[in-house]
Protein backbone atom coordinates (compact mmCIF):
# COMPACT_ATOMS: atom_id res chain seq x y z
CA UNK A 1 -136.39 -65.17 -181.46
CA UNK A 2 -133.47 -66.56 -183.77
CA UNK A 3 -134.46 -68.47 -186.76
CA UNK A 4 -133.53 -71.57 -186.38
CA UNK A 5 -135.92 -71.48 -183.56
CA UNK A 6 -138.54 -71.39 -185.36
CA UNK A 7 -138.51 -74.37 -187.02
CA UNK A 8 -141.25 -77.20 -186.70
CA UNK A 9 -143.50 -75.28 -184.75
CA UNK A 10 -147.22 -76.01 -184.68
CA UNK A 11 -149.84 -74.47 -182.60
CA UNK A 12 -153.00 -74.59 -184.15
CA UNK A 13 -155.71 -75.40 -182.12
CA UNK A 14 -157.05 -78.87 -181.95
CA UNK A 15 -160.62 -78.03 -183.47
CA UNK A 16 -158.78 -77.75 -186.82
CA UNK A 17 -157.97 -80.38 -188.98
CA UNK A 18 -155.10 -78.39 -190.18
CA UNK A 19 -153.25 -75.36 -189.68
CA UNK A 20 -154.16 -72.00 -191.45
CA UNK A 21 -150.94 -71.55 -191.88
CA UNK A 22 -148.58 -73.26 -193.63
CA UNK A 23 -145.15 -74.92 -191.61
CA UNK A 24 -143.17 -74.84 -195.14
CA UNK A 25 -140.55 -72.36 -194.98
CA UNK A 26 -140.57 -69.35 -197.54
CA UNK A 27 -138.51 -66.70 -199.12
CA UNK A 28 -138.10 -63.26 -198.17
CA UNK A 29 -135.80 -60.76 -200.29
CA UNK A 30 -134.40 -58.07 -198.10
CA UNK A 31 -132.17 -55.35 -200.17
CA UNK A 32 -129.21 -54.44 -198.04
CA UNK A 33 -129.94 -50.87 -199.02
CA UNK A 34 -133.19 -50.44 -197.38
CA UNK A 35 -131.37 -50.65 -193.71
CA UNK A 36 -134.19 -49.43 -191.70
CA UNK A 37 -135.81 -52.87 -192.29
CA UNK A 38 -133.01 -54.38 -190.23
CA UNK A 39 -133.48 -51.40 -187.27
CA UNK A 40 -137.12 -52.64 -187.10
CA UNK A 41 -137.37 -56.34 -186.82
CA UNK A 42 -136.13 -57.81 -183.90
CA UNK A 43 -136.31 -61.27 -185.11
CA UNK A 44 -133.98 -60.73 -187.99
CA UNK A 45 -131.45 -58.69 -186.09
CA UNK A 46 -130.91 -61.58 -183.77
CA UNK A 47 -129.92 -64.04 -186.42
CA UNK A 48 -127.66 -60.95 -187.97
CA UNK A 49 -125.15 -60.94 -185.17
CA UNK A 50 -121.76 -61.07 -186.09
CA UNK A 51 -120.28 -64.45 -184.90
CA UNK A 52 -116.04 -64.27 -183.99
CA UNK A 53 -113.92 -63.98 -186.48
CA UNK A 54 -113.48 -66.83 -189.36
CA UNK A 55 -116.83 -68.65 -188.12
CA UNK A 56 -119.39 -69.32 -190.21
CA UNK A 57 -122.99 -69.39 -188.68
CA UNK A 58 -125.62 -71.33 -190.64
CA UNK A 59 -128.79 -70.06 -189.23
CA UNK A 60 -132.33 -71.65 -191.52
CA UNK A 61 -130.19 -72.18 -194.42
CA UNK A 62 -128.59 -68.81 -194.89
CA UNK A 63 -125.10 -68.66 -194.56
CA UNK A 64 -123.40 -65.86 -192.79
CA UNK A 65 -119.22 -65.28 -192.33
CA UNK A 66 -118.02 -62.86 -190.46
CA UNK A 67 -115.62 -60.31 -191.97
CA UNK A 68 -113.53 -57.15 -191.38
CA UNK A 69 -116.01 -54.78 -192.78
CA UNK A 70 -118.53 -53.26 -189.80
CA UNK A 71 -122.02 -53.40 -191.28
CA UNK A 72 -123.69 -50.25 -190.28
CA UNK A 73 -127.63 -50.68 -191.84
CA UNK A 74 -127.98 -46.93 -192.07
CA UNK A 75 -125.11 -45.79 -193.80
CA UNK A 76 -124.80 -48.39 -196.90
CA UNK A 77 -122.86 -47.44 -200.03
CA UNK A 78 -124.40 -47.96 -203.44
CA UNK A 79 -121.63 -49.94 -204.76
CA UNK A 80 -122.23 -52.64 -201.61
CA UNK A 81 -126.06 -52.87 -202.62
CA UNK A 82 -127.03 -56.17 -203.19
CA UNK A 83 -130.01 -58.44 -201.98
CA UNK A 84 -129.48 -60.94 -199.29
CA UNK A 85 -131.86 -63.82 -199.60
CA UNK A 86 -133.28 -65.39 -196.09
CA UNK A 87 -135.14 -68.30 -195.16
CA UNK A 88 -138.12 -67.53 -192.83
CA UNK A 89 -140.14 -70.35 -190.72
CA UNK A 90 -141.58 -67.70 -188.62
CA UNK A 91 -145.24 -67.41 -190.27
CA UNK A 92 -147.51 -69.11 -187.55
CA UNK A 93 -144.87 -69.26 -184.75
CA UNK A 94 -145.24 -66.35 -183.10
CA UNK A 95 -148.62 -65.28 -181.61
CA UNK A 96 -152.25 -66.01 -182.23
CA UNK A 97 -152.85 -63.30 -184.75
CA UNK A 98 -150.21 -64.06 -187.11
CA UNK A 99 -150.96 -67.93 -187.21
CA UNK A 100 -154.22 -67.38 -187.77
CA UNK A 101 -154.97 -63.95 -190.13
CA UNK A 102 -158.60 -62.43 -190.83
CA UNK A 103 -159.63 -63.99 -194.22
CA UNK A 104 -158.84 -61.33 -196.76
CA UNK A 105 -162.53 -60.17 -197.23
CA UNK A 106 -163.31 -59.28 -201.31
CA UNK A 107 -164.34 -56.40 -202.67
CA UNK A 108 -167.84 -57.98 -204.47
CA UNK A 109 -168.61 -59.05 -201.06
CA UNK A 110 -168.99 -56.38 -199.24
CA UNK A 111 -171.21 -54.92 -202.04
CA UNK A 112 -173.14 -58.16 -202.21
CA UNK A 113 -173.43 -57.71 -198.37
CA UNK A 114 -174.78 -54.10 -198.88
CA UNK A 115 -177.07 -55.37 -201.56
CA UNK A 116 -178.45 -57.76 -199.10
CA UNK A 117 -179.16 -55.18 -196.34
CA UNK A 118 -180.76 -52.58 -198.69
CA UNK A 119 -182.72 -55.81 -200.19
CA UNK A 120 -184.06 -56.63 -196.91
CA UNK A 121 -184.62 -53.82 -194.87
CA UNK A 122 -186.81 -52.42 -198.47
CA UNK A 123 -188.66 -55.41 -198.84
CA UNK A 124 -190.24 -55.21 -195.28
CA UNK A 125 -192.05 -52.34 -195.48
CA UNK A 126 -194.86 -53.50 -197.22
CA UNK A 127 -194.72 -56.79 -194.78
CA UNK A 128 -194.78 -54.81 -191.91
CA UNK A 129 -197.67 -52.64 -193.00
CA UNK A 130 -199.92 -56.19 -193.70
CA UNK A 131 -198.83 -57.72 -190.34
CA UNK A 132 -199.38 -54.12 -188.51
CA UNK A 133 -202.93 -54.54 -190.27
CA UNK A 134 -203.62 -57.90 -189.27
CA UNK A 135 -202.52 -57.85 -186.05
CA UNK A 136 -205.83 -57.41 -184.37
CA UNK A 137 -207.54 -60.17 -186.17
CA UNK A 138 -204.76 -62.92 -185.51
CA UNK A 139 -204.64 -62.16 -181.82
CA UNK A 140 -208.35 -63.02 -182.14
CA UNK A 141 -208.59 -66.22 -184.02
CA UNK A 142 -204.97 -67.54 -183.85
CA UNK A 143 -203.64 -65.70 -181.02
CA UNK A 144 -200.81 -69.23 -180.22
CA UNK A 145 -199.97 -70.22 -183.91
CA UNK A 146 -200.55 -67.01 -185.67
CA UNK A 147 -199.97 -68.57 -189.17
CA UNK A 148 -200.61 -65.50 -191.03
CA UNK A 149 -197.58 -63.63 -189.70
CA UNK A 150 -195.85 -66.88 -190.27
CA UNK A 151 -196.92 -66.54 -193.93
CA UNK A 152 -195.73 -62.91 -194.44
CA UNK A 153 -192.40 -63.63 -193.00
CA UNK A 154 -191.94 -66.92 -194.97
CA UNK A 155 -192.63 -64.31 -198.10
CA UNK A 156 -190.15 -61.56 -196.54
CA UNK A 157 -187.65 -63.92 -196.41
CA UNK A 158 -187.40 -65.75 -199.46
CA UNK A 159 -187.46 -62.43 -201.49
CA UNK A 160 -184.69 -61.29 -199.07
CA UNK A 161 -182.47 -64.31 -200.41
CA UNK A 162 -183.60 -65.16 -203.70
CA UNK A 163 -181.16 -62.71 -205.23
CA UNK A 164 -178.40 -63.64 -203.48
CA UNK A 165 -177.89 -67.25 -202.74
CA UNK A 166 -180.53 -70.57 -204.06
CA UNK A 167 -181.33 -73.35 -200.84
CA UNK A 168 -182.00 -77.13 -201.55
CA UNK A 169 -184.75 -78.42 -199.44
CA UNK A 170 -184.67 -82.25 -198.61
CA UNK A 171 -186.63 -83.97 -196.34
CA UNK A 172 -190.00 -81.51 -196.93
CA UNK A 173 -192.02 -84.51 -196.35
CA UNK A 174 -190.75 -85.16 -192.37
CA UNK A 175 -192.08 -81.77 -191.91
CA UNK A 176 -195.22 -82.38 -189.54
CA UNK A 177 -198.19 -80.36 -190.40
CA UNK A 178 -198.64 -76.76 -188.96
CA UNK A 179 -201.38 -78.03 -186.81
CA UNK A 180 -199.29 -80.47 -185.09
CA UNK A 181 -197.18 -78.99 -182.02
CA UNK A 182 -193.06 -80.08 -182.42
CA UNK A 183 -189.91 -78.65 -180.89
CA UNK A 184 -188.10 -78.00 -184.06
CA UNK A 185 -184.12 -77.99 -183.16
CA UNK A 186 -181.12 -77.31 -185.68
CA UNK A 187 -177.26 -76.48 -185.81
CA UNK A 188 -176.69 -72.30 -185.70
CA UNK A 189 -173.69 -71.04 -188.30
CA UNK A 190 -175.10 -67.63 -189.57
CA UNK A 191 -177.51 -64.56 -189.11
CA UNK A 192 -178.69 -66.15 -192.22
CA UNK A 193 -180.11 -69.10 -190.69
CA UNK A 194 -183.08 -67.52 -189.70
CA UNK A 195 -184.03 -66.55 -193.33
CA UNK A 196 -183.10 -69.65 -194.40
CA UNK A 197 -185.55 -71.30 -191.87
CA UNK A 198 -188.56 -68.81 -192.14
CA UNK A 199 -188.20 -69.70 -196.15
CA UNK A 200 -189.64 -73.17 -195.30
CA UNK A 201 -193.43 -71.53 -194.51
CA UNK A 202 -193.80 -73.01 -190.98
CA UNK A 203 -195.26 -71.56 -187.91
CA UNK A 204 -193.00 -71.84 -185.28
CA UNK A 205 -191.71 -69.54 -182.89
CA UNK A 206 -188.06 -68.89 -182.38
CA UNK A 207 -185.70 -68.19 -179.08
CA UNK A 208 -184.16 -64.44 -179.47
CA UNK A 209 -182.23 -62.39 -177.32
CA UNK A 210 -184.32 -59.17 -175.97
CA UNK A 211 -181.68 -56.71 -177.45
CA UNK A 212 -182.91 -57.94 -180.92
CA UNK A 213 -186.64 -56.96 -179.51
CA UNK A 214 -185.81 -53.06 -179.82
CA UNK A 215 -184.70 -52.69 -183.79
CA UNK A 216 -187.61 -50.92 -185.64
CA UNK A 217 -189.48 -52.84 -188.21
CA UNK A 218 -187.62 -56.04 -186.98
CA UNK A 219 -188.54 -56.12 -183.33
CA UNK A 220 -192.26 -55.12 -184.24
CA UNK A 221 -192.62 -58.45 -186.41
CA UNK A 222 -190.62 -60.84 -183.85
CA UNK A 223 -193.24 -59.24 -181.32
CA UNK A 224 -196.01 -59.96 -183.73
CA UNK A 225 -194.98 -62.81 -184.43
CA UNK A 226 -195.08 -64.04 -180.55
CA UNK A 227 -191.09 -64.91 -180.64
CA UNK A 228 -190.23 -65.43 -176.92
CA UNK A 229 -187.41 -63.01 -175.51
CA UNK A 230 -184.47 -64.40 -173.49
CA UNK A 231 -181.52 -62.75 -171.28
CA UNK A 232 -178.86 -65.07 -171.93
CA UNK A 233 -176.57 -64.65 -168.69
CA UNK A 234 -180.12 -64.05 -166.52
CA UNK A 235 -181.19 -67.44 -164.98
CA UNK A 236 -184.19 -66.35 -164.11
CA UNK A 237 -185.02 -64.98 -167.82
CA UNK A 238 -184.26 -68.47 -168.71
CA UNK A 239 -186.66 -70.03 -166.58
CA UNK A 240 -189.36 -68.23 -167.91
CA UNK A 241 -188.70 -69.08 -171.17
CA UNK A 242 -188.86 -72.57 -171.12
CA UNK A 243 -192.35 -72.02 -169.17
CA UNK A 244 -193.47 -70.43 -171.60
CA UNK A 245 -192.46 -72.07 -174.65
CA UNK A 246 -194.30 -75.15 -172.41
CA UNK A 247 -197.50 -73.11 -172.42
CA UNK A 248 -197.05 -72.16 -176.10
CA UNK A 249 -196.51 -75.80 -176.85
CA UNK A 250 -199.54 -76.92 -174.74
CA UNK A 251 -201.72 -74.79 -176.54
CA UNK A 252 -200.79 -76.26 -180.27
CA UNK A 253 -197.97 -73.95 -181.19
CA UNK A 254 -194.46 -75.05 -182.41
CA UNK A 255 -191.36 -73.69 -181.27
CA UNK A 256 -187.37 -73.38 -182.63
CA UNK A 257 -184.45 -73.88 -180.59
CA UNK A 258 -180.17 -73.66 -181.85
CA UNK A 259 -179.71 -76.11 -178.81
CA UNK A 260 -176.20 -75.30 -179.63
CA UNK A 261 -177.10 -71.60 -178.17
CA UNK A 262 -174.86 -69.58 -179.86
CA UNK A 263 -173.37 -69.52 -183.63
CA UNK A 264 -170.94 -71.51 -184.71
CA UNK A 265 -166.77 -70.20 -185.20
CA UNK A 266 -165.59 -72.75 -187.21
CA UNK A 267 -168.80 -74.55 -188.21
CA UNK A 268 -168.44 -77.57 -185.91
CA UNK A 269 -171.53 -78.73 -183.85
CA UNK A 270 -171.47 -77.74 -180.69
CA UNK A 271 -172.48 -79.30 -177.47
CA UNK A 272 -176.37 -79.02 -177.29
CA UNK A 273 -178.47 -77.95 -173.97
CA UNK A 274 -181.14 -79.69 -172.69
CA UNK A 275 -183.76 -77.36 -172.61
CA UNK A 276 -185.97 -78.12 -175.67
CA UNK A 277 -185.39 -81.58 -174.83
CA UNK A 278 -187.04 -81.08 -171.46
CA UNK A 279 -190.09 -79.57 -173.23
CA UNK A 280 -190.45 -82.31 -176.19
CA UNK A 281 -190.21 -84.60 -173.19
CA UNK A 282 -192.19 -83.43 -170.67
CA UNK A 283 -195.48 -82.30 -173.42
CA UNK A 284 -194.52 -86.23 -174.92
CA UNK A 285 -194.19 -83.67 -178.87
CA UNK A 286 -191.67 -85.02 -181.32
CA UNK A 287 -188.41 -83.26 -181.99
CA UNK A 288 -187.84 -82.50 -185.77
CA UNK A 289 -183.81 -82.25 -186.43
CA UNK A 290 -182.48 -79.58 -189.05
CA UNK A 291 -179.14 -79.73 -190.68
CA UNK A 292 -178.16 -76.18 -191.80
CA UNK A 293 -175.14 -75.80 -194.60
CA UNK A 294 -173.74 -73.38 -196.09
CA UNK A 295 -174.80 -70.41 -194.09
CA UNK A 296 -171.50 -70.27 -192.31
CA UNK A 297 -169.41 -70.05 -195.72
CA UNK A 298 -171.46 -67.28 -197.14
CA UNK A 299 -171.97 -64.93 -194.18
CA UNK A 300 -169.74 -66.17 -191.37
CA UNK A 301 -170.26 -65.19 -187.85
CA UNK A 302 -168.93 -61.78 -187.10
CA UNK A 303 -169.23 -61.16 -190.60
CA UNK A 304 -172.88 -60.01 -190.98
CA UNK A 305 -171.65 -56.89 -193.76
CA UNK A 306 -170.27 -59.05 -196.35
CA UNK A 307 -172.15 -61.99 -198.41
CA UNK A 308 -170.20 -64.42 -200.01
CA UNK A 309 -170.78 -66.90 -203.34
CA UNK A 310 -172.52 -69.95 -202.60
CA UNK A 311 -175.59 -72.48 -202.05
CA UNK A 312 -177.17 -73.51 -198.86
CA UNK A 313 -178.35 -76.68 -197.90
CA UNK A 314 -181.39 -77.73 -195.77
CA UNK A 315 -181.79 -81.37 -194.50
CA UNK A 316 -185.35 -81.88 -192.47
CA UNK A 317 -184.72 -85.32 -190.39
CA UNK A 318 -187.88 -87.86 -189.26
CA UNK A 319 -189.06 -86.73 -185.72
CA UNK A 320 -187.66 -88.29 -182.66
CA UNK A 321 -189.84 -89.68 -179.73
CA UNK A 322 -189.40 -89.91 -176.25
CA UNK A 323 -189.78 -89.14 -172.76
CA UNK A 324 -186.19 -88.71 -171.81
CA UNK A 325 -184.86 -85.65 -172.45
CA UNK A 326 -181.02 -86.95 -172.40
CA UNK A 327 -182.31 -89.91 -175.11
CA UNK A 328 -183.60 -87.05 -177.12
CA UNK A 329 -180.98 -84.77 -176.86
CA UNK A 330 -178.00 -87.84 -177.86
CA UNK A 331 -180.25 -88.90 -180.96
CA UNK A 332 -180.63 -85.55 -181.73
């Protein structure tokens, strides 16, 4: 690719507002001296040709005239050492990866990321242990809402992100009570959301895929806590679940969808299935609406071994009404 080629060109993807990288032009000093430079980029080479004799090329504001003396990059004296300034456009023109580069990830992160794991995984033993204990007794007298598990993990989790990042709640009085059976739906940016949401103390039970089902300590409590196992790309896995998340909701229990059904790249909403919306309106339950920020920023998706600086937001919405699930889903 020469150069002047180079020039003007744009292809970031439309979901961005604006492109990673920037279009302005910068400097590059390349000493003559180091040769092998030249041997190994192809770009530059090209726009090093000689051009005939007398002609001057002007290639991206560098100006090159052709002389007598053969330019041989591996064999340069000392005494014609000197730095040749060029003008590159080519950041962003070339492929995917070099427009848009991995986020240079910090050092503190990754340790506040480790921090967070060790944090965590500690701090549920003794959960664990009470839910393990109580098991027997909640299948008994709460076997649908099982609030007590519900209470452990809202304790779990807050003491999992209390060091590490604060969340401001608005909206805690559209919250209905824990008696009264909702389809709570929200946005999905982060692993963290689901700490973030079991912070907020109510019994509802989430949508997780079954591969989550088999990590010790982890898998035991989602089972505990009656969380309803999906196979994303199996239909009939999918079917079943909205059955029973109907029955759950039938019998008094809540439950949680990301209608979104998969986290967020670039923390835009995306489009939203139907699915809850077929359950609020088919068992005539509100849907309660939660805006999740700031989950995204500190551990983006892909990213679950770093934790970055920051705050995170919660906005509860009023419940929404109705017996049409595409009215419920568009308001939603």
């Amino acid at each position: 690719m020469d150069v002047a080629s180079a020039r003007g060109v744009s292809s970031h993807p439309p979901y961005y507002s604006k492109p990673i990288c920037s279009s302005q032009s910068s400097l590059i000093r390349i000493p003559i001296n180091k040769g092998c430079c030249f041997a190994r980029s192809s770009n530059l080479i090209t726009s090093l040709h000689a051009a005939p004799r007398g002609v001057t090329r002007r290639t991206s504001g560098v100006q090159w005239r052709n002389r007598s003396i053969r330019f041989d990059p591996f064999k340069v004296n000392d005494k014609n050492s000197r730095t040749v300034t060029v003008r590159s456009d080519l950041s962003g023109a070339a492929t995917a990866e070099s427009t848009y580069p991995e986020p240079e990830i910090k050092l503190s992160s990754r340790l506040r990321g480790i921090c967070f794991c060790l944090v965590a995984g500690l701090s549920a033993i003794v959960p664990i242990v009470l839910m393990i204990i109580g098991h027997p007794f909640v299948l008994l007298f709460d076997r649908y809402r099982r609030k007590f598990h519900h209470f452990i993990a809202k304790l779990w989790a807050s003491i999992s992100i209390y060091p590490f990042y604060k969340t401001d709640i608005q909206g805690l009085e559209n919250l209905p009570s824990s008696d009264t059976p909702c389809v709570y739906v929200s946005n999905h940016q982060s692993f963290l959301d689901i700490y973030t949401l079991l912070s907020l103390g109510q019994s509802y039970k989430f949508i997780s895929k079954t591969g989550i089902f088999v990590i010790p300590v982890i898998g035991w409590a989602m089972s505990m806590m009656g969380v309803v196992p999906l196979k994303r790309m199996d239909p009939r896995s999918q079917v079943d679940c909205l059955k029973r998340c109907m029955e759950l909701v039938k019998k008094g229990a809540s439950v949680f969808f990301f209608p979104e059904g998969t986290r967020s790249k670039d923390g835009r909403l995306g489009p939203f299935k139907k699915g809850a919306f077929t359950i609020a309106a088919k068992t005539g339950v509100p849907v309660v609406p939660i805006t999740l920020m700031g989950t995204g920023e500190i551990m983006p998706t892909g990213s679950e071994g770093i934790l970055n600086h920051g705050d995170v937001r919660v906005i509860i919405h009023k419940p929404i009404y109705g017996s049409k699930a595409d009215v419920l889903c568009e308001e939603a």
